[in-house]
C-alpha atoms as a PDB file:
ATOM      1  CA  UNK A   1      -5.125  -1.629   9.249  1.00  0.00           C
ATOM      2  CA  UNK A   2      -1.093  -2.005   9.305  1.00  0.00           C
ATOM      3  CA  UNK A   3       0.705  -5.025  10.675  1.00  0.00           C
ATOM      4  CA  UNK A   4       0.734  -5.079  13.868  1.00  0.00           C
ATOM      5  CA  UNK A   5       4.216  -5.717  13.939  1.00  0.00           C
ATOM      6  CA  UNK A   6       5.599  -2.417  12.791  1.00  0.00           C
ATOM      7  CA  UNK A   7       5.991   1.437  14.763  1.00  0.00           C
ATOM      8  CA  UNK A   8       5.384   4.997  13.432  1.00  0.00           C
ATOM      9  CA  UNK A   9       8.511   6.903  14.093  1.00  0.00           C
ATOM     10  CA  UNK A  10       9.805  10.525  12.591  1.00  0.00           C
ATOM     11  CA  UNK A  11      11.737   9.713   9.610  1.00  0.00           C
ATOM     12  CA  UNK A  12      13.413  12.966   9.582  1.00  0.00           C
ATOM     13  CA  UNK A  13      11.898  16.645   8.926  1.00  0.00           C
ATOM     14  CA  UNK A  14      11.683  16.898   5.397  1.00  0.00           C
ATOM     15  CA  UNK A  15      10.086  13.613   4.831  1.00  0.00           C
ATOM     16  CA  UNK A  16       8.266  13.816   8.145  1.00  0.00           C
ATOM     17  CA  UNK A  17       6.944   9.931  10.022  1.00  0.00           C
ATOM     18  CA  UNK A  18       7.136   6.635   8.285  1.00  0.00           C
ATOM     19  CA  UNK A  19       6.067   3.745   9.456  1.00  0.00           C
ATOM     20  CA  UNK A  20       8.918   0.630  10.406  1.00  0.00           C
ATOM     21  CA  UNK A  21       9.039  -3.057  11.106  1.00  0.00           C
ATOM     22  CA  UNK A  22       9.802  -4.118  15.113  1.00  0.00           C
ATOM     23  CA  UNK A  23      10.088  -7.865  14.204  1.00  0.00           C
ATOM     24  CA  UNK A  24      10.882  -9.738  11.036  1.00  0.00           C
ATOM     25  CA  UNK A  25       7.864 -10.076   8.056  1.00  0.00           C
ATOM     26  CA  UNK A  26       8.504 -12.313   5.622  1.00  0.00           C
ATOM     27  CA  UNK A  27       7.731 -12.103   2.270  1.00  0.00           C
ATOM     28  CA  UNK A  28       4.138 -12.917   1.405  1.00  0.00           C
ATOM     29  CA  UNK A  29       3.026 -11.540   5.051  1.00  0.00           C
ATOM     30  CA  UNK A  30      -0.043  -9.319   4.512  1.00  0.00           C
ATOM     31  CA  UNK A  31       0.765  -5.579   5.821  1.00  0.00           C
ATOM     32  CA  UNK A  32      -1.595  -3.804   4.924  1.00  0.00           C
ATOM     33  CA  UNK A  33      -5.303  -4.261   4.631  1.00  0.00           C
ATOM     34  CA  UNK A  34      -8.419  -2.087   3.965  1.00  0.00           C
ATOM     35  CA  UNK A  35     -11.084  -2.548   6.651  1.00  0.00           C
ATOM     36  CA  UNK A  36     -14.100  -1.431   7.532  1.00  0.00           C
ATOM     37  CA  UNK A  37     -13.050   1.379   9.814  1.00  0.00           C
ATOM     38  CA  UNK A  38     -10.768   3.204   7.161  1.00  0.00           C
ATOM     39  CA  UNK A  39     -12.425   6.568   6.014  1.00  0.00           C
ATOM     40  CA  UNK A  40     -13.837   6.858   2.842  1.00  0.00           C
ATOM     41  CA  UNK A  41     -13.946  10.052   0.671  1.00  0.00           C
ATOM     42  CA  UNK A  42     -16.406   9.706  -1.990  1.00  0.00           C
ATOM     43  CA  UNK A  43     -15.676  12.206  -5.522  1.00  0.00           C
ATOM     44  CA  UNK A  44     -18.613  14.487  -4.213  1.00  0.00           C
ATOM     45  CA  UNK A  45     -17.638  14.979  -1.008  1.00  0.00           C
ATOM     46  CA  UNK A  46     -14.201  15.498  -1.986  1.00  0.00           C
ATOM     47  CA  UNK A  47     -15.143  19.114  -3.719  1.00  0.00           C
ATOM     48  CA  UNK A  48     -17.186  20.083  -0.953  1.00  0.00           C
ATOM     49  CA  UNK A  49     -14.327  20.269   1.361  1.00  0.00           C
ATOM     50  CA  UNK A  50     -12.055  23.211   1.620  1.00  0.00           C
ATOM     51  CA  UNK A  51      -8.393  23.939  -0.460  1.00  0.00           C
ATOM     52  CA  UNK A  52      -6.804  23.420   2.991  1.00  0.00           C
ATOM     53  CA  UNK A  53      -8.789  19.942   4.156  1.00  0.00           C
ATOM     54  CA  UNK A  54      -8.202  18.584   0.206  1.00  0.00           C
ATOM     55  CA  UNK A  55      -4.601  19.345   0.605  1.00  0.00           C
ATOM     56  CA  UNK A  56      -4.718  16.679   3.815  1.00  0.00           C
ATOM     57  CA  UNK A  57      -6.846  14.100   2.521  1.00  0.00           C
ATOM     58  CA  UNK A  58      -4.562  14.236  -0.593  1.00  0.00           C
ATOM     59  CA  UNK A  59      -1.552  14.085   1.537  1.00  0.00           C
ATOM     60  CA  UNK A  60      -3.034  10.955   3.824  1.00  0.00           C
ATOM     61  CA  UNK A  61      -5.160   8.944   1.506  1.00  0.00           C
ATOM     62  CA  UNK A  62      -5.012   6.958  -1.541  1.00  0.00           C
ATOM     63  CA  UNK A  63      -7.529   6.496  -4.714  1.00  0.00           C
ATOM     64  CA  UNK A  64      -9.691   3.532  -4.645  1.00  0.00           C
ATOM     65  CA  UNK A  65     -10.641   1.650  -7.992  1.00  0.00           C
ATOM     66  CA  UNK A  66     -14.131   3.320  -7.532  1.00  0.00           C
ATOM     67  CA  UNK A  67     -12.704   6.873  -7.240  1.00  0.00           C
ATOM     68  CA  UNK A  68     -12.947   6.956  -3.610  1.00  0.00           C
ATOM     69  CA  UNK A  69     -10.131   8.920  -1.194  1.00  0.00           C
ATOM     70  CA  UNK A  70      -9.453   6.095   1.646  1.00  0.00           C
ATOM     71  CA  UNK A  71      -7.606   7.243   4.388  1.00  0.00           C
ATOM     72  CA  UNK A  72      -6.831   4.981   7.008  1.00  0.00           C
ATOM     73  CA  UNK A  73      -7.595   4.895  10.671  1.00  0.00           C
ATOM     74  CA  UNK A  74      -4.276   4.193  12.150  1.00  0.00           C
ATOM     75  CA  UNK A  75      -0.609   5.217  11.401  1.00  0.00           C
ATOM     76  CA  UNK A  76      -0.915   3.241   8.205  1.00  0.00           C
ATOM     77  CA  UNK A  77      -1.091   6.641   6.500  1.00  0.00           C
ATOM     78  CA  UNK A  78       2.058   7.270   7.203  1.00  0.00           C
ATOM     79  CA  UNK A  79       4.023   4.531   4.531  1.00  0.00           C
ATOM     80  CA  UNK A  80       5.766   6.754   2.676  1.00  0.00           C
ATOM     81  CA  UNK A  81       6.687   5.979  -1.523  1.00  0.00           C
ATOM     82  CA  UNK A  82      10.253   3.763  -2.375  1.00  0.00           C
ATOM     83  CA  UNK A  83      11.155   2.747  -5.632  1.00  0.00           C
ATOM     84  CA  UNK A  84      12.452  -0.200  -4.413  1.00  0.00           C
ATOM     85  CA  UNK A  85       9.114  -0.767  -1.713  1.00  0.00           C
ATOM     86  CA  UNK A  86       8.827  -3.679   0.241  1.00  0.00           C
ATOM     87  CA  UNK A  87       5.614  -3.824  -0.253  1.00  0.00           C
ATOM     88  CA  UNK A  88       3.024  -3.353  -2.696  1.00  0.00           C
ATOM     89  CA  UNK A  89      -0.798  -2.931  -3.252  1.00  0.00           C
ATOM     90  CA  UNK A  90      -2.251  -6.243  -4.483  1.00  0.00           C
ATOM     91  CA  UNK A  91      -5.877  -6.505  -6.270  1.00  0.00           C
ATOM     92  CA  UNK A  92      -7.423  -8.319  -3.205  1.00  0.00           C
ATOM     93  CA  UNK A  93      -7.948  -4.972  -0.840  1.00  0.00           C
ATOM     94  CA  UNK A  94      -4.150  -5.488   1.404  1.00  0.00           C
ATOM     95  CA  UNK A  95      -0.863  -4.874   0.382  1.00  0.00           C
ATOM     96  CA  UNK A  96       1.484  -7.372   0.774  1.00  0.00           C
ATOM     97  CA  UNK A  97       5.259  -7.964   1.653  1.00  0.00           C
ATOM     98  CA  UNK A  98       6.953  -8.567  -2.174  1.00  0.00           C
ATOM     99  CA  UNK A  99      10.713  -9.378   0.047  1.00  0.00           C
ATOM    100  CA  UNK A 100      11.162 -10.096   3.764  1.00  0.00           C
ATOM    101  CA  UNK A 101      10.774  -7.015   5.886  1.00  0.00           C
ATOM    102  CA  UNK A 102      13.783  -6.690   8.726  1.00  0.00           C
ATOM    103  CA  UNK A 103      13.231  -5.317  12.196  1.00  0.00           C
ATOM    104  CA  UNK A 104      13.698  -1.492  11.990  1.00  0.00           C
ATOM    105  CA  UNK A 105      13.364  -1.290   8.290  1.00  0.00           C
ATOM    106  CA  UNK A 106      10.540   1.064   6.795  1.00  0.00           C
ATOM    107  CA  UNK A 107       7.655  -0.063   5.424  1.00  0.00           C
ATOM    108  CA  UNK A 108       7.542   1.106   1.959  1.00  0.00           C
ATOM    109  CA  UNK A 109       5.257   1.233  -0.881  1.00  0.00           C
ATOM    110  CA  UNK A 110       4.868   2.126  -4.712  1.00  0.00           C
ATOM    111  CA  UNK A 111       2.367   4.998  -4.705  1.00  0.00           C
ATOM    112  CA  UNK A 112       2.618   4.967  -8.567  1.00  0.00           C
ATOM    113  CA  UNK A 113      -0.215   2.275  -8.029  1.00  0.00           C
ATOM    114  CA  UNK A 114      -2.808   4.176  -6.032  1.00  0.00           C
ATOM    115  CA  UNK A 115      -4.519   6.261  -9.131  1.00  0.00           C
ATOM    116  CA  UNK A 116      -2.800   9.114  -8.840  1.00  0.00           C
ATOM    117  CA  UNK A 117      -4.504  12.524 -10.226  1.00  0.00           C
ATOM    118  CA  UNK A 118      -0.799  14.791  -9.334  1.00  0.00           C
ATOM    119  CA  UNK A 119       2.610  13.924 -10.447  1.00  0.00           C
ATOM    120  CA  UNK A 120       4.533  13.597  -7.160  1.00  0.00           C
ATOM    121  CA  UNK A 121       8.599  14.602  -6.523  1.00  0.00           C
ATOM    122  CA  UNK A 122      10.280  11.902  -4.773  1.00  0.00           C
ATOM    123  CA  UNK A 123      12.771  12.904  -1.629  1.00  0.00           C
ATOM    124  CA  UNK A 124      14.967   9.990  -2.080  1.00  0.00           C
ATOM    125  CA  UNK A 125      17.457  10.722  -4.552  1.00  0.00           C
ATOM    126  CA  UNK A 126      18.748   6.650  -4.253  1.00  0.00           C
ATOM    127  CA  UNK A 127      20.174   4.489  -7.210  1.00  0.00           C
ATOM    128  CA  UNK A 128      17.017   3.875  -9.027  1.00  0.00           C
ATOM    129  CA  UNK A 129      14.673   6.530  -7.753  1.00  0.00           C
ATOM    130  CA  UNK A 130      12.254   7.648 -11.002  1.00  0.00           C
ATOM    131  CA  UNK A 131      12.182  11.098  -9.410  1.00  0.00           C
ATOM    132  CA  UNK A 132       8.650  11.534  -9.695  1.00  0.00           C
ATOM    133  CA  UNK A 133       5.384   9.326  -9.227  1.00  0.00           C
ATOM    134  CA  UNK A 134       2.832   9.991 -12.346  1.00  0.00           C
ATOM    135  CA  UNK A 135      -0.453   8.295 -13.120  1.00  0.00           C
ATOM    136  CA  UNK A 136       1.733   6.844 -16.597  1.00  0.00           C
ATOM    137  CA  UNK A 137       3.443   4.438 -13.840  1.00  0.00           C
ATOM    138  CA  UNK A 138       0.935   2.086 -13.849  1.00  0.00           C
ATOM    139  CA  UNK A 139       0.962   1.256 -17.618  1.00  0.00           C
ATOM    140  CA  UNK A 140       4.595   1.584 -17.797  1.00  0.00           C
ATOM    141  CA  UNK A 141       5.632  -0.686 -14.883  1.00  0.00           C
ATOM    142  CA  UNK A 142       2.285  -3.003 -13.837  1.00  0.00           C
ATOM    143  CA  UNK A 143       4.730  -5.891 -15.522  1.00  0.00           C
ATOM    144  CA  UNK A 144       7.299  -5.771 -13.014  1.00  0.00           C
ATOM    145  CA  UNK A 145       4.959  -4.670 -10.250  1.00  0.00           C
ATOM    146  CA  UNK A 146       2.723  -8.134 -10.967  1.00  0.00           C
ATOM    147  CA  UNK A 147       5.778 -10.178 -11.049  1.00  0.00           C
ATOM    148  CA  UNK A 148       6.685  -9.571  -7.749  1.00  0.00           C
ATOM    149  CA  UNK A 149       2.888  -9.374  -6.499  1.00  0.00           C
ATOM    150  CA  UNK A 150       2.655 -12.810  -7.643  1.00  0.00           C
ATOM    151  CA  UNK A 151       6.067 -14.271  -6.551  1.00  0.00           C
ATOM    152  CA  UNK A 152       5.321 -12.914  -3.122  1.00  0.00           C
ATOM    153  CA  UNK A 153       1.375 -14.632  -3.364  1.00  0.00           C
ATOM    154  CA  UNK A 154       2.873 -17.892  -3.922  1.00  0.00           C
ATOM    155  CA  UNK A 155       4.715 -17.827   0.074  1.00  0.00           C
ATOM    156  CA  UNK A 156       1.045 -16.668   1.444  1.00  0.00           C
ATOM    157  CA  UNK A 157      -0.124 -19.812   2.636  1.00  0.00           C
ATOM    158  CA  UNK A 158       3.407 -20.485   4.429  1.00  0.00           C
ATOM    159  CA  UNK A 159       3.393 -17.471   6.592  1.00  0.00           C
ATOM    160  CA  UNK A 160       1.275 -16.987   9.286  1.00  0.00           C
ATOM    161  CA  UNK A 161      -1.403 -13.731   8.547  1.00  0.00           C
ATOM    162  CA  UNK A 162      -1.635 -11.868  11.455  1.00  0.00           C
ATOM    163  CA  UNK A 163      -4.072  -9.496   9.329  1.00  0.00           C
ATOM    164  CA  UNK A 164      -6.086 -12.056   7.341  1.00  0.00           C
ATOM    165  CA  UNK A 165      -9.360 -12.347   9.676  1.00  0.00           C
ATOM    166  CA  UNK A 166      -9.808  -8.471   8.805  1.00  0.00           C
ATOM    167  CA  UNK A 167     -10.131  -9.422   5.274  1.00  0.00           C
ATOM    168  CA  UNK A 168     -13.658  -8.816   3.778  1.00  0.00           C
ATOM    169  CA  UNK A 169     -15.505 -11.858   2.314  1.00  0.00           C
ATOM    170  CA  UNK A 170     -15.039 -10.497  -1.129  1.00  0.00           C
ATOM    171  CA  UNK A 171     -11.249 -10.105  -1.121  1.00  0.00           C
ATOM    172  CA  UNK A 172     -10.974 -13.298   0.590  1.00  0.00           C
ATOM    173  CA  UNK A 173     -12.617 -15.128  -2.173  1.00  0.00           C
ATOM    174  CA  UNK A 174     -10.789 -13.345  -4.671  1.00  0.00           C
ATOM    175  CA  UNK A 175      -7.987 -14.409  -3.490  1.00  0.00           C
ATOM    176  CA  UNK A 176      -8.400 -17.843  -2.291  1.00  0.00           C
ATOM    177  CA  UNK A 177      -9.716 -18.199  -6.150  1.00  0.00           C
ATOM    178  CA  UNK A 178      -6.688 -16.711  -7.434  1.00  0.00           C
ATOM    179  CA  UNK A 179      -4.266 -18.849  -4.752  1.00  0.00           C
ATOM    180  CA  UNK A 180      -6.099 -22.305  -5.733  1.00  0.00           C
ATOM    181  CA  UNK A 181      -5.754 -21.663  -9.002  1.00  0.00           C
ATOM    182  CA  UNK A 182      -9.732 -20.735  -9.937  1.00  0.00           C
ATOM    183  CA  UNK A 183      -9.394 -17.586 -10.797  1.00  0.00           C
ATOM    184  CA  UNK A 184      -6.333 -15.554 -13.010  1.00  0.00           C
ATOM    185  CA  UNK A 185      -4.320 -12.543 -10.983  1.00  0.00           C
ATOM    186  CA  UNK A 186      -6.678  -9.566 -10.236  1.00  0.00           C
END
């Protein structure tokens, strides 16, 4: 489920819709989370669909730590890949806000997190771009990735968390745990 603070309008034709902020998120804000409505594409269903459906769930979903194609309900589907995201997947099932998000920016994200089977060309062509999205982005930049992650966990509990009661029990504990100091970063 995204924030309910944000819009889904066309970014432009090549890159197609993204999804943007209509108020101010600060840092720490939860923007993301996984519920229990998102659609779930399990390994063996995956090969049972068609060339033509795989190409779409690959397009609109992302790889769960159980193998697993989620593809969310609403327009969340739509946050399209930055270098230089605003937000980022954390350990706890939601992405989170790693800066403060500015009314009628776009909600980005680092895809290079989300398992990736496919090398992917980025659009962007900014200062800083990598150019492509490969599953070696994990190992090569989790260090800078978890700095920010836990920078941005430290403002949680001073922002209010529009999306927190959607939170399963599990994440929740993890990362309560991990906030109070009981548990190390997931």
């Amino acid at each position: 489920m995204i924030h309910p603070n944000t819009e889904l309008r066309l970014v432009n034709p090549q890159v197609g819709y993204g999804v943007f902020a209509t108020a101010f998120i600060p840092e720490g804000t939860i923007v993301y989370v996984k519920d229990s409505l998102e659609i779930e594409v399990s390994p063996q269903d995956y090969v049972k669909h068609s060339k033509s459906m795989q190409d779409q769930i690959e397009k609109y979903s992302y790889i769960d730590e159980r193998g697993y194609r989620i593809i969310s309900w609403d327009f969340a589907k739509y946050v399209n890949h930055c270098c230089n995201c605003n937000t980022i997947s954390t350990g706890y099932g939601f992405e989170i806000a790693i800066r403060d998000i500015f009314p009628g920016e776009q909600i980005t994200d680092e895809y290079g997190i989300f398992n990736m089977e496919q090398e992917m060309v980025l659009e962007c062509k900014r200062p800083g771009c990598r150019g492509l999205v490969c599953a070696a982005d994990l190992d090569k930049y989790y260090p800078k990735w978890d700095a920010a992650l836990i920078e941005a966990l430290s403002s949680y509990n001073e922002v209010e968390q529009p999306l927190a009661p959607f939170l399963d029990e599990q994440s929740l504990e993890n990362r309560n745990g991990y906030c109070n100091g009981e548990k190390a970063y997931r």
